[in-house]
Protein backbone atom coordinates (compact mmCIF):
# COMPACT_ATOMS: atom_id res chain seq x y z
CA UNK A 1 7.40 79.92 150.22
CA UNK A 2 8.43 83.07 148.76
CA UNK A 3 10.11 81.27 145.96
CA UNK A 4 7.34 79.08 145.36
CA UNK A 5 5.81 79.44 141.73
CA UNK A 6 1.72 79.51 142.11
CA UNK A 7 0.07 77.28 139.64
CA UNK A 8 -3.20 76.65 139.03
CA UNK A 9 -2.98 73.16 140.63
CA UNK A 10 -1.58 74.24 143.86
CA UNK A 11 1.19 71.82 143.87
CA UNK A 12 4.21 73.64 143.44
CA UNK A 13 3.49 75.83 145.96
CA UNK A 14 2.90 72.43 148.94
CA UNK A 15 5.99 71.15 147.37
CA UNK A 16 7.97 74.01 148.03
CA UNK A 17 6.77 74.64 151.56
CA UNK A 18 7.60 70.69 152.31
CA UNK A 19 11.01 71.65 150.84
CA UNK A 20 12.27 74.32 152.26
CA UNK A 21 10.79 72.95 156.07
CA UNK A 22 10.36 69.75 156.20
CA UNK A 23 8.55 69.94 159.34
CA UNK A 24 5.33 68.35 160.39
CA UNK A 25 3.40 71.46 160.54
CA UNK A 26 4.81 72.10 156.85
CA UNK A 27 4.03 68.85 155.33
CA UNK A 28 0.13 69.32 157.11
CA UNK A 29 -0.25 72.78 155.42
CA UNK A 30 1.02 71.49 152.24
CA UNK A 31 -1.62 68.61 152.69
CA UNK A 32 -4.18 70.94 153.60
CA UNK A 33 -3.14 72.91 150.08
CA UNK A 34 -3.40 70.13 148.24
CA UNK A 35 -7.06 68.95 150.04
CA UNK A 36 -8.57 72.47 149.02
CA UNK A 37 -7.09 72.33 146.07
CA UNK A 38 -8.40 69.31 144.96
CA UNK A 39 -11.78 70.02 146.43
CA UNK A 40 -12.22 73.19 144.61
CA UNK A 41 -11.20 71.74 140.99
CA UNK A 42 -12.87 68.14 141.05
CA UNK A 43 -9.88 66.76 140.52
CA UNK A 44 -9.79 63.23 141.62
CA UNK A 45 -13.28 62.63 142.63
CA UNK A 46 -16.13 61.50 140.39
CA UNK A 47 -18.65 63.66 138.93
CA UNK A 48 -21.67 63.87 140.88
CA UNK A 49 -24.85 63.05 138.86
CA UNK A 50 -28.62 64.19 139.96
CA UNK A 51 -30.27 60.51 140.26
CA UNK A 52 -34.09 60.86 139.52
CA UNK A 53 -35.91 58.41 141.15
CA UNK A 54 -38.77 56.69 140.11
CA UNK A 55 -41.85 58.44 141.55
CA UNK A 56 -39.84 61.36 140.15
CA UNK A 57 -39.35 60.42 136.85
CA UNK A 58 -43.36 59.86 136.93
CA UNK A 59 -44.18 63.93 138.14
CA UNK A 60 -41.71 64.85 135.74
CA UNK A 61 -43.66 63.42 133.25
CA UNK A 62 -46.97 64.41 134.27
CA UNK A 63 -45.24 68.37 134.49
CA UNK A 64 -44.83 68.09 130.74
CA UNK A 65 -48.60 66.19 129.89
CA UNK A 66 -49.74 68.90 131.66
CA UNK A 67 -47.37 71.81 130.63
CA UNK A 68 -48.10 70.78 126.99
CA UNK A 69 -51.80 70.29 127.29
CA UNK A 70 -53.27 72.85 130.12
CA UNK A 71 -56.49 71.74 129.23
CA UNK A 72 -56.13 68.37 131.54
CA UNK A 73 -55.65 70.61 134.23
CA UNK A 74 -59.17 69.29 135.57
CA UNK A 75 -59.97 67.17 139.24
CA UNK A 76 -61.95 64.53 137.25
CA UNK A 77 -59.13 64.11 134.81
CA UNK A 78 -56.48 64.16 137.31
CA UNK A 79 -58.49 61.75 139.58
CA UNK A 80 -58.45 59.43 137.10
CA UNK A 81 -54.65 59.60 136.95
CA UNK A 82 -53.25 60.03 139.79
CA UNK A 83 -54.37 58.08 143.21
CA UNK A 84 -55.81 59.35 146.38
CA UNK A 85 -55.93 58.12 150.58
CA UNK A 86 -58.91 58.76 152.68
CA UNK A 87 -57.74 62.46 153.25
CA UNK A 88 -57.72 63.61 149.62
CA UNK A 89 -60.05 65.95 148.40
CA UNK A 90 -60.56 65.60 144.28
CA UNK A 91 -63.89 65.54 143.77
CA UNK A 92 -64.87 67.92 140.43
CA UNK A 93 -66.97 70.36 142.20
CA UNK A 94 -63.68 70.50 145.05
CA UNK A 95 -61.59 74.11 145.11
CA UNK A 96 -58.87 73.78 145.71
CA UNK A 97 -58.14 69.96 145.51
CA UNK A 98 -55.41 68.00 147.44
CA UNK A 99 -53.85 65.02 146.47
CA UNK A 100 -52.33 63.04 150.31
CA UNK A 101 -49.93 60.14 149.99
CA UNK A 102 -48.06 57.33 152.57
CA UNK A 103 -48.18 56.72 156.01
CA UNK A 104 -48.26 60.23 156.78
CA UNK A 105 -50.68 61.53 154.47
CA UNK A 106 -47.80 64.21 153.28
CA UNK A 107 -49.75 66.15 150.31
CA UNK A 108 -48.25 65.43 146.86
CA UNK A 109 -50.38 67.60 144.67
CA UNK A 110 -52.51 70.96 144.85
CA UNK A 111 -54.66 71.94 141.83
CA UNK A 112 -56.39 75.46 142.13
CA UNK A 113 -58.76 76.53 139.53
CA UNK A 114 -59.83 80.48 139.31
CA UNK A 115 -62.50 81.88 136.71
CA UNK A 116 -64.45 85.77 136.66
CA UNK A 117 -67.15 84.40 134.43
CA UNK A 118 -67.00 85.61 131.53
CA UNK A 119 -64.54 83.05 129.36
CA UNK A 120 -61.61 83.78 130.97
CA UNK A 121 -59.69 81.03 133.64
CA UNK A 122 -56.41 80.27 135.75
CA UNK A 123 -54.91 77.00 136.89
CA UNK A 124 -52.20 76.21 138.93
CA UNK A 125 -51.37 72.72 139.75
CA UNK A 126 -48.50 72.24 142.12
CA UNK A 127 -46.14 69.06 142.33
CA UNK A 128 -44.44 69.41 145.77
CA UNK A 129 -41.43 66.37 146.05
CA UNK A 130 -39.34 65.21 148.65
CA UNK A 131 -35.37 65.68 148.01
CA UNK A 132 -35.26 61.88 147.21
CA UNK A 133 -37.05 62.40 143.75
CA UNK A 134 -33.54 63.60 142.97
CA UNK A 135 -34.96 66.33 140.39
CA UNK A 136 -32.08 69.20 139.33
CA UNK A 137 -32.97 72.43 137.29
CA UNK A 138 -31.17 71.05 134.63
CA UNK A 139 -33.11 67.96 134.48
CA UNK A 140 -36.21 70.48 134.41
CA UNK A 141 -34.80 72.44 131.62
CA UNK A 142 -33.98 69.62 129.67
CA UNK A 143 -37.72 68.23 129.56
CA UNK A 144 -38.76 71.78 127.99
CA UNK A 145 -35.87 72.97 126.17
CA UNK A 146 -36.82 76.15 127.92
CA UNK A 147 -34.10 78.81 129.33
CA UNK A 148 -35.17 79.63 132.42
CA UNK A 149 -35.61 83.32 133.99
CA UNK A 150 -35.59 84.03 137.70
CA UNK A 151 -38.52 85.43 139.07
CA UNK A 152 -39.94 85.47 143.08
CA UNK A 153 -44.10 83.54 143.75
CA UNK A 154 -46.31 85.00 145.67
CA UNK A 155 -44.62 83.70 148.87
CA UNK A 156 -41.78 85.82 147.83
CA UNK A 157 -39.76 82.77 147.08
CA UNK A 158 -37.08 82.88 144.32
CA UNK A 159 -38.14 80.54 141.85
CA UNK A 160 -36.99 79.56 138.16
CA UNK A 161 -39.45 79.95 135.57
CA UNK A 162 -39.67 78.25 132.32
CA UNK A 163 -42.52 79.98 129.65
CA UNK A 164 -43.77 76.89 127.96
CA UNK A 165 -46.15 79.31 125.69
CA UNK A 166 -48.17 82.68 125.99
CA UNK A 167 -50.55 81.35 128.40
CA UNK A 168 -48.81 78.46 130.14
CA UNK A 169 -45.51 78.92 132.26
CA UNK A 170 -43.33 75.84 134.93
CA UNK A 171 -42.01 77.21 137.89
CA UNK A 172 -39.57 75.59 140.12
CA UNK A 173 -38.77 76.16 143.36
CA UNK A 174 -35.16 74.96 144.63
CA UNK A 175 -34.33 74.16 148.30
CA UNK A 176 -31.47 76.29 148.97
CA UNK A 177 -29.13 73.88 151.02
CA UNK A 178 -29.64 71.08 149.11
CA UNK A 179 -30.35 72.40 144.99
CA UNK A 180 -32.80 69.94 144.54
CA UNK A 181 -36.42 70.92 142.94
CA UNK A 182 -39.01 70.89 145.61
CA UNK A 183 -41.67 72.09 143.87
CA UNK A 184 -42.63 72.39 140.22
CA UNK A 185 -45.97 74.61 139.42
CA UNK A 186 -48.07 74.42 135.93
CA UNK A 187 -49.63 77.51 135.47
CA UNK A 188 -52.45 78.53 132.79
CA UNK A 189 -53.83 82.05 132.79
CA UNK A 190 -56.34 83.11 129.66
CA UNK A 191 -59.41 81.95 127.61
CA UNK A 192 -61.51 78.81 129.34
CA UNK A 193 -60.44 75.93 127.79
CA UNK A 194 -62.46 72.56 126.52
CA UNK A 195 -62.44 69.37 128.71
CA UNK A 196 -60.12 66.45 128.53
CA UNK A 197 -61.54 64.44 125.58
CA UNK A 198 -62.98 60.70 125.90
CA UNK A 199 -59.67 59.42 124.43
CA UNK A 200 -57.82 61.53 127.20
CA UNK A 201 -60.05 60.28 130.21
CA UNK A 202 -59.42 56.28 128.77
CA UNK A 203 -55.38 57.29 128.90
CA UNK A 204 -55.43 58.43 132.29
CA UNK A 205 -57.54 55.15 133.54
CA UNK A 206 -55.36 53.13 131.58
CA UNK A 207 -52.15 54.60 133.12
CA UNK A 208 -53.34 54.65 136.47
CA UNK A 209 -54.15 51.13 135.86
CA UNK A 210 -50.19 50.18 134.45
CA UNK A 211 -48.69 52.43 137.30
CA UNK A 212 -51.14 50.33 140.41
CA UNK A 213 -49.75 46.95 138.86
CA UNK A 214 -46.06 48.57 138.24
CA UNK A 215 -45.96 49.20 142.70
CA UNK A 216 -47.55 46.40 143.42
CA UNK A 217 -45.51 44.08 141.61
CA UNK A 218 -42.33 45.97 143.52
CA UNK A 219 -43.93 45.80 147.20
CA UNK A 220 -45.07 49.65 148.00
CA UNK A 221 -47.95 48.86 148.59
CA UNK A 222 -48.20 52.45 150.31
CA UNK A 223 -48.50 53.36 146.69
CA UNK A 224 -50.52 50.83 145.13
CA UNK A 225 -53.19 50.96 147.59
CA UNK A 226 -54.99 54.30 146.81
CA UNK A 227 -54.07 53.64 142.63
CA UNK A 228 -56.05 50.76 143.16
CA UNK A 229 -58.88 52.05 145.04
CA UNK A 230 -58.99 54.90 142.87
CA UNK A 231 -59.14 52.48 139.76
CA UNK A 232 -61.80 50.35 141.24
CA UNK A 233 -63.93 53.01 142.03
CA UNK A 234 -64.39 54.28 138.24
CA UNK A 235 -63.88 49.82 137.52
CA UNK A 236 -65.53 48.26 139.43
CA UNK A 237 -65.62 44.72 137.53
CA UNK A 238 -62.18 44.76 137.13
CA UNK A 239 -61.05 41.67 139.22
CA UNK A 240 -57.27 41.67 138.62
CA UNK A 241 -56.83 45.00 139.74
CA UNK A 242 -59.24 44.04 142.98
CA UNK A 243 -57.03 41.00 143.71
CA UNK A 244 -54.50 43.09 143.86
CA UNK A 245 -55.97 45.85 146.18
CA UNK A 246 -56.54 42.84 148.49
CA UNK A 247 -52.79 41.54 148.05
CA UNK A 248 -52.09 44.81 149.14
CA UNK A 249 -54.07 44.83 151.85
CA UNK A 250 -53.08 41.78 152.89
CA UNK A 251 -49.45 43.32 152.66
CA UNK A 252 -50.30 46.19 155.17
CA UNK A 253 -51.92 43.82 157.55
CA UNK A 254 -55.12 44.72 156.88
CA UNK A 255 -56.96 41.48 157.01
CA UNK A 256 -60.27 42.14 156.96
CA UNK A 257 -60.25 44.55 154.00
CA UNK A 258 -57.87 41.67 152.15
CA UNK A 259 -60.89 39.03 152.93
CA UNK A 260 -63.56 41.16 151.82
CA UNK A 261 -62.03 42.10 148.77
CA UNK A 262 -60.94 38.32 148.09
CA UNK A 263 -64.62 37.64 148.53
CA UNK A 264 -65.77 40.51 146.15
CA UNK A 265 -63.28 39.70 143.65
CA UNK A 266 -64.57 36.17 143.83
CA UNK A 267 -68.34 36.89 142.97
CA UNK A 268 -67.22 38.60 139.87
CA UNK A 269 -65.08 35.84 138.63
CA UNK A 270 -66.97 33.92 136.15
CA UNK A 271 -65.54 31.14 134.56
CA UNK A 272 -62.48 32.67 134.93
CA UNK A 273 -60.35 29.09 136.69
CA UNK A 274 -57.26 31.27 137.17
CA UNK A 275 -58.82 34.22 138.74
CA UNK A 276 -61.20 32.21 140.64
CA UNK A 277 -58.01 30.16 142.21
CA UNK A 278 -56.30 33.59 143.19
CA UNK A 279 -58.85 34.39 145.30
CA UNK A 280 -59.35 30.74 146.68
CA UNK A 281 -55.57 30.40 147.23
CA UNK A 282 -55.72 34.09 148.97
CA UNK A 283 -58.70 33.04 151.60
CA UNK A 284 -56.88 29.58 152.14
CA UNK A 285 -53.89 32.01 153.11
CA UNK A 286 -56.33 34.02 155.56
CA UNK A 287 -57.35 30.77 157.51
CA UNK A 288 -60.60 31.68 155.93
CA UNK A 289 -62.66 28.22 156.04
CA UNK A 290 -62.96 26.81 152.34
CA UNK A 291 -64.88 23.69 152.87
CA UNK A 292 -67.79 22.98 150.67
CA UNK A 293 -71.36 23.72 152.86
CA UNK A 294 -71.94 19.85 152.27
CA UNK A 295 -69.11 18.05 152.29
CA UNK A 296 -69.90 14.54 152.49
CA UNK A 297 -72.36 14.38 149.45
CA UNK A 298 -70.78 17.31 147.33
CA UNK A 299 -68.32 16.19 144.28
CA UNK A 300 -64.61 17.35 144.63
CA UNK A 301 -64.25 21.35 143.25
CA UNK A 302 -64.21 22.33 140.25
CA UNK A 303 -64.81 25.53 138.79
CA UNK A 304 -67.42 25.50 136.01
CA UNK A 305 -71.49 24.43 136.26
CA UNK A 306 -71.31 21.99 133.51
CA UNK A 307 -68.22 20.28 135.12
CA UNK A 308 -70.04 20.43 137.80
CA UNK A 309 -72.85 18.81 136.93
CA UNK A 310 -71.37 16.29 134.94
CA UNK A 311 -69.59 14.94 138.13
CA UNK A 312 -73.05 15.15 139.51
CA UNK A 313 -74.92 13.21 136.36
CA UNK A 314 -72.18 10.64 136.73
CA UNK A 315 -72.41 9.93 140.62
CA UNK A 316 -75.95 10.06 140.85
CA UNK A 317 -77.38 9.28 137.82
CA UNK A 318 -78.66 11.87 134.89
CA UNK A 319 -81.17 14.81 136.75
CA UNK A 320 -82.71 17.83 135.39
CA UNK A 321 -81.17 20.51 137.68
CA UNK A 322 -80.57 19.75 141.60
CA UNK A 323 -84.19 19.27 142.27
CA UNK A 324 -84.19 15.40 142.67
CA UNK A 325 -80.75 15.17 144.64
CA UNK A 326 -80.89 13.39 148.17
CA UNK A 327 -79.45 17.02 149.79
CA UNK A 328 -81.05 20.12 150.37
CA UNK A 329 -79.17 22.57 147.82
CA UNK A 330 -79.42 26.33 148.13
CA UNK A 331 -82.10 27.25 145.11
CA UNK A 332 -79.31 29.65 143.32
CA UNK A 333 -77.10 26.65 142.89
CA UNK A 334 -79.89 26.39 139.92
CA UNK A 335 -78.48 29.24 138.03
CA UNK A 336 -74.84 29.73 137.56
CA UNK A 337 -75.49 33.30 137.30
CA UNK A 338 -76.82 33.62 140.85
CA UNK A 339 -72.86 32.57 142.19
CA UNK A 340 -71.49 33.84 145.06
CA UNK A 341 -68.82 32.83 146.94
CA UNK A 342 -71.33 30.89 149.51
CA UNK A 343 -71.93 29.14 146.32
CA UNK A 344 -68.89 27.89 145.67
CA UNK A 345 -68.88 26.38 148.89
CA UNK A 346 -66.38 28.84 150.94
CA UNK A 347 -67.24 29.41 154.60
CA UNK A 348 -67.37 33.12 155.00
């Protein structure tokens, strides 16, 4: 081994021991060599890359809406965009507010809002993330073409921080066995700043909107749920998204939220055939009892009043209304804008 030349690769040096011994123990040492060696350089193995994953491409995104435009840094703005469970607490008038998520309610976002009164304000919203969102430094630095500066928060927590301008600054906190971000912070420190703007508030409904559909179509419903709640709550005549909320709810086993919500969704159809058979085909699914109220003197289903009543004109002769029928009929059947589902004939 003394006559061994060191190289940067290592090899020379496990070839000579193996060499000169030719033992066992020599040829495990040399392997042991070669194992560090390659460990240390790379060589051999592929190049790990930080995989973002969805939910974390989405807070990255909202980091630099927010980052770029501190003046969204508002509880009804971010209510609109982002969704909430039963133990969030957003409402405007709310300080702090907390944004829960899944199963276990774990909270996902923190917004604190400080002002002395006389024009002057501070905002801090907080993204904390689970080491599955996958999110490096580099992928942080990247979004803001920012270098980075250390610095330690008030918890006296090393962070990175990136100053986005004068007034606004992301922080990043790292977890230190694993070197992926945990928590990214939007600060805003100086003169109060206007609301969001009408065009702004329409955004954040109509990306809340795109981002319910966008889980639901993929099965978390744990996701979709409160996005779609949230979205109903500000829309309520919006019966795709509430077909969806009770998809979802039919998803999570939640039966008797899915019914009602079929039901509600159904009121608000219209004349809307394909909506109107979503929510039929979704009670049919619940064992919820779909035949008409009279049966045996009722025409087959259909879904308008004038088809309707033309089955009835033809059957029966020409009337004026339901008033001269051989049945008693319910007196909103007279005005198709009076529907409900009872209406329609469904048994709830």
């Amino acid at each position: 081994m003394d006559k061994a030349t060191i190289s940067y690769s290592g090899f020379p040096i496990a070839l000579a021991i193996m060499n000169r011994k030719g033992t066992l123990g020599s040829i495990l040492q040399a392997s042991l060599i070669i194992l560090s060696v390659v460990l240390c350089s790379g060589m051999g193995l592929p190049k790990s890359k930080t995989r973002i994953s969805e939910q974390g491409k989405n807070d990255l995104a909202l980091a630099e809406k927010l980052a770029n435009n501190p003046g969204l840094l508002r509880p009804n703005y971010l209510s609109y965009l982002v969704g909430t469970d039963e133990f969030s607490t957003n409402s405007i008038d709310q300080n702090p507010c907390y944004w829960y998520e899944g199963l276990n309610h774990t909270l996902h976002y923190e917004l604190k809002n400080t002002g002395n009164g006389s024009g002057y304000c501070s905002s801090k919203f907080s993204i904390y993330l689970p080491n599955e969102a996958g999110i490096s430094k580099k992928d942080v630095q990247s979004l803001f073409s920012v270098e980075g500066k250390q610095a330690f928060d008030q918890e006296g927590r090393k962070i990175e921080q990136f100053q986005i301008s004068p007034n606004t600054a992301v922080n990043i906190f790292q977890d230190p066995n694993f070197l992926t971000v945990r928590q990214i912070s939007v600060e805003y420190a100086g003169a109060a700043l206007p609301p969001p703007s009408a065009e702004h508030m329409k955004a954040a409904l109509d990306t809340r909107r795109q981002q319910a559909f966008a889980h639901h179509e993929k099965g978390r419903h744990d996701v979709a749920l409160p996005l779609l709640k949230a979205h109903l709550n500000s829309n309520p005549a919006d019966v795709e998204a509430r077909i969806r909320l009770a998809e979802s709810y039919k998803a999570k086993a939640c039966l008797n939220e899915a019914i009602a919500e079929y039901k509600l969704a159904l009121s608000k159809c219209g004349d809307n055939t394909s909506l109107r058979n979503q929510c039929l085909d979704g009670l049919r699914a619940l064992k919820v009892n779909l035949e008409p109220a009279y049966s045996t003197q009722w025409p087959a289903k259909t879904s308008t009043w004038q088809t309707r009543k033309d089955q009835i004109n033809q059957n029966d002769g020409p009337v004026d209304g339901f008033n001269n029928l051989n049945f008693p009929v319910p007196n909103t059947w007279q005005n198709p804008a009076n529907w409900k589902g009872e209406e329609l004939g469904v048994g709830f």
